[in-house]
Protein backbone atom coordinates (compact mmCIF):
# COMPACT_ATOMS: atom_id res chain seq x y z
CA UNK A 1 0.00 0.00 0.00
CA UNK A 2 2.50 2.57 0.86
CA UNK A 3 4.86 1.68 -2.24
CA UNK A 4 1.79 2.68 -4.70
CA UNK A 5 0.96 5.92 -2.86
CA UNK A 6 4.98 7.07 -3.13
CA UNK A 7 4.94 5.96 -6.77
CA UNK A 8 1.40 8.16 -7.16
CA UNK A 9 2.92 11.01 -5.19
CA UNK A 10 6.09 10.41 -7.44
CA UNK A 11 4.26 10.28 -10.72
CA UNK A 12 2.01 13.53 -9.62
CA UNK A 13 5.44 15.42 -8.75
CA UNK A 14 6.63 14.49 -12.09
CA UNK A 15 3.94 15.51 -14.12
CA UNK A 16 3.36 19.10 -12.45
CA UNK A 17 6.44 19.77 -12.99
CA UNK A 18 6.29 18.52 -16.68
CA UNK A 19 2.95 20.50 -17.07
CA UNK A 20 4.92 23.86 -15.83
CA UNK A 21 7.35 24.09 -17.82
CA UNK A 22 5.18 22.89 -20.76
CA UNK A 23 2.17 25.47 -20.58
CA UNK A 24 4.68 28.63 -20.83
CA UNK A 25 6.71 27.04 -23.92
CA UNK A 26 3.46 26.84 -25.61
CA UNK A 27 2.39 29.96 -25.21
CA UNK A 28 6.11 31.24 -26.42
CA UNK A 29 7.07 31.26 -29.92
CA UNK A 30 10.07 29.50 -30.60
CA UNK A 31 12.33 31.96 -31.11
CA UNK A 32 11.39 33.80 -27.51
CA UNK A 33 12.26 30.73 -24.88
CA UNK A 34 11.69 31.88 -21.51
CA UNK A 35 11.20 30.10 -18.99
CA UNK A 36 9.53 31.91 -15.92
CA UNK A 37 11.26 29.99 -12.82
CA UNK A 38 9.05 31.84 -10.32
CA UNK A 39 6.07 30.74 -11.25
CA UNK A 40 7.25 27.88 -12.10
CA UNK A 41 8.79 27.07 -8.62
CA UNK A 42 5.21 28.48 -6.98
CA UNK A 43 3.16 26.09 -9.20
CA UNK A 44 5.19 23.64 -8.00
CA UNK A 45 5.54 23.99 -4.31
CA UNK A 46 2.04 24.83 -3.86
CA UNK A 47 0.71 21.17 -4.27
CA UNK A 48 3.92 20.23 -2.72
CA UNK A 49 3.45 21.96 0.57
CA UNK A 50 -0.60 21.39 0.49
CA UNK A 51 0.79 17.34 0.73
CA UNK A 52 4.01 17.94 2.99
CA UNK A 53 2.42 19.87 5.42
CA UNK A 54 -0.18 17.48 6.67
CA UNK A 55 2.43 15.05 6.93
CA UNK A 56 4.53 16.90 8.69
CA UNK A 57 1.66 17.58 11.20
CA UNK A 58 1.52 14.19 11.68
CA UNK A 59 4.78 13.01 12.38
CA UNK A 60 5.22 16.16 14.81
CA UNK A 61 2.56 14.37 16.54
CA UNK A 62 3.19 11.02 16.62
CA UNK A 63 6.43 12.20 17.89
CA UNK A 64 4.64 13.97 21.00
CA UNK A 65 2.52 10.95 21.31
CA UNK A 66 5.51 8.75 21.83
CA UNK A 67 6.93 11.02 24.26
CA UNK A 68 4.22 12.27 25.99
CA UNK A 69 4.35 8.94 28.53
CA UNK A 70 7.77 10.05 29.63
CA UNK A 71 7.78 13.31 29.89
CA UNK A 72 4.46 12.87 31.88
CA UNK A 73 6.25 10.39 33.87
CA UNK A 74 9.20 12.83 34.34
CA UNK A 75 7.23 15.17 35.02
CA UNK A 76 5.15 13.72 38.38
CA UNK A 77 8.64 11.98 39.73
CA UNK A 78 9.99 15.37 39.69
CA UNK A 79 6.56 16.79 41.64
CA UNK A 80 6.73 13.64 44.29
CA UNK A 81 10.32 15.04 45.34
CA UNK A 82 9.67 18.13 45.65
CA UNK A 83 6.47 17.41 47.24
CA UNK A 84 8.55 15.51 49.91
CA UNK A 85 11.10 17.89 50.05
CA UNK A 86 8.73 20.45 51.07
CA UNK A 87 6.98 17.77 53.83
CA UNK A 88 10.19 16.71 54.85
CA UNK A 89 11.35 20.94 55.54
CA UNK A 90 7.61 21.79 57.17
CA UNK A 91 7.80 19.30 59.27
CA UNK A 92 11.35 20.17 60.72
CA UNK A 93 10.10 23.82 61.10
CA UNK A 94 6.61 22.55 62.95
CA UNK A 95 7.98 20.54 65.11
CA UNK A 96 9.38 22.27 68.40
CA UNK A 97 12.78 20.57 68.93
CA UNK A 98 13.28 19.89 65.54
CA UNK A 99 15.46 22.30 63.00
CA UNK A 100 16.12 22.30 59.60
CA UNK A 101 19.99 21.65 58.53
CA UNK A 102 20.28 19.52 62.01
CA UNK A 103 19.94 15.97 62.57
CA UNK A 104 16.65 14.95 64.11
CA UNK A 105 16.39 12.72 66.95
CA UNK A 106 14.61 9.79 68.13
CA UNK A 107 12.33 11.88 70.08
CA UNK A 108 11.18 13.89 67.96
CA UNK A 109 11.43 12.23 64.61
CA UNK A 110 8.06 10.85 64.59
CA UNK A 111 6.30 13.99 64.70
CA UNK A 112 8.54 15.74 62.03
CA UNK A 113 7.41 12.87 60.03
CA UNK A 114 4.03 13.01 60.75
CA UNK A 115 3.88 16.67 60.47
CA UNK A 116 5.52 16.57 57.18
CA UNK A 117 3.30 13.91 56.06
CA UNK A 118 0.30 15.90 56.67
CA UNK A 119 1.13 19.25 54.64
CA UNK A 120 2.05 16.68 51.62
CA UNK A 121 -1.05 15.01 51.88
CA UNK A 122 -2.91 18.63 52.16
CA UNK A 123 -1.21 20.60 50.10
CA UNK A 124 -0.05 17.65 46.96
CA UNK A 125 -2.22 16.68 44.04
CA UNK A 126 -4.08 13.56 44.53
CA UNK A 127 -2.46 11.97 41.46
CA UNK A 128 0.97 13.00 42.79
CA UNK A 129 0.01 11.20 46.93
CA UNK A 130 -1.17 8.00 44.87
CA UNK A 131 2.11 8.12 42.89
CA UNK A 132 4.28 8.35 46.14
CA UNK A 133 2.72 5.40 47.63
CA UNK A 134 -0.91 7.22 49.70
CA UNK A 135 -0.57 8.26 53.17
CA UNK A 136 2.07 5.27 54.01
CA UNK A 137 4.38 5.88 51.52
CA UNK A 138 4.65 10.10 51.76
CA UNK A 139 5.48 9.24 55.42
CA UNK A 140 8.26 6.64 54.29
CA UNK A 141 9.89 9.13 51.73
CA UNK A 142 9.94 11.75 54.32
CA UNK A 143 11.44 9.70 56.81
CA UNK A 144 14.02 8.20 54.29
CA UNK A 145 14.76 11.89 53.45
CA UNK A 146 15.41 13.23 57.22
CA UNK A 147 18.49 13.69 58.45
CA UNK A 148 18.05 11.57 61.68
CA UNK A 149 20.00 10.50 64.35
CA UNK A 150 21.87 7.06 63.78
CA UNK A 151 20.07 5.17 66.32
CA UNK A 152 16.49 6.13 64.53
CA UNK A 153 14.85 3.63 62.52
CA UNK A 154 11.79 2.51 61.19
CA UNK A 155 10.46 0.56 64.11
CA UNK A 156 11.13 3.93 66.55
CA UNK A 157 10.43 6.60 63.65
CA UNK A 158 8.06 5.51 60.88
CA UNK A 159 6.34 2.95 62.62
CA UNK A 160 5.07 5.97 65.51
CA UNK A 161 4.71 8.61 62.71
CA UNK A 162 2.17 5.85 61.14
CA UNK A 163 0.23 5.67 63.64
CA UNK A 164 0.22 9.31 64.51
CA UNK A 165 -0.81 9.92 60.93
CA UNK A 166 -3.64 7.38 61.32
CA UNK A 167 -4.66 8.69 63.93
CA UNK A 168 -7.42 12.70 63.68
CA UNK A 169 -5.57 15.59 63.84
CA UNK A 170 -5.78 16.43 67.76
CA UNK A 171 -4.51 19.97 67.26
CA UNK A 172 -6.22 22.91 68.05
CA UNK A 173 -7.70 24.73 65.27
């Protein structure tokens, strides 16, 4: 199928072009030959361009089709970090005890997390929480993201900051 529609677009190319150059002889006499290139070259490129530029089209967006899925992709990894980022920073500045560019302890590592976990989950798109895992997983990222004490882990940090999270906001308004 495509080998008969290049030999059509082939044989039309080849007899515009013909036709061109044909019509003005004709109209000549013999001994005055000239051959008017401009109009020549627009009578040509106008039938040209009418069939390259839909193509053209197309292929610019096939091309966007194909990398639309990454770049989307891209494109919500890159919101989830910074998403984090900005839990993981809130909750070092809500938390009394807790500053940002210092290590956070045991004590108060939970909270940071849970803190954190809350703005991201308040503030985030809902595509970009279900990306990063839901509730459980924004709290995981944060805490992997902390600068915490060496003895914290995720049975003394994350495990607490889980079930803080779960748990209504007991704050007052």
């Amino acid at each position: 199928m495509m080998h008969r529609i290049r030999a059509g677009l082939a044989l039309a190319c080849t007899s515009l072009s013909l036709a061109a150059l044909a019509e003005p002889a004709a109209a000549r006499s013999a001994t005055d030959l000239a051959i008017p290139w401009g109009d020549w070259l627009v009578g040509l490129l106008q039938p040209v361009t009418a069939a390259l530029v839909p193509l053209a089209a197309a292929a610019v967006t096939a091309g966007i089709a194909r990398v639309a899925p990454w770049a989307a992709s891209v494109l919500t990894r890159d919101r989830i970090e910074a998403a984090i980022r900005a839990g993981a920073e809130f909750g070092q500045n809500a938390v009394a005890g807790a500053a940002r560019g210092r290590t956070v302890g045991v004590d108060v590592g939970a909270a940071v997390v849970a803190a954190g976990a809350r703005h991201v989950l308040a503030t985030a798109p809902a595509h970009v929480v279900r990306k990063a895992g839901g509730p459980e997983g924004v709290a995981a990222r944060i805490f992997r993201a902390l600068p915490l004490d060496p003895q914290a882990s995720a049975a003394n940090v994350l495990a607490p900051a889980l079930t803080q999270l779960r748990e209504p906001d007991k704050r007052p308004a």
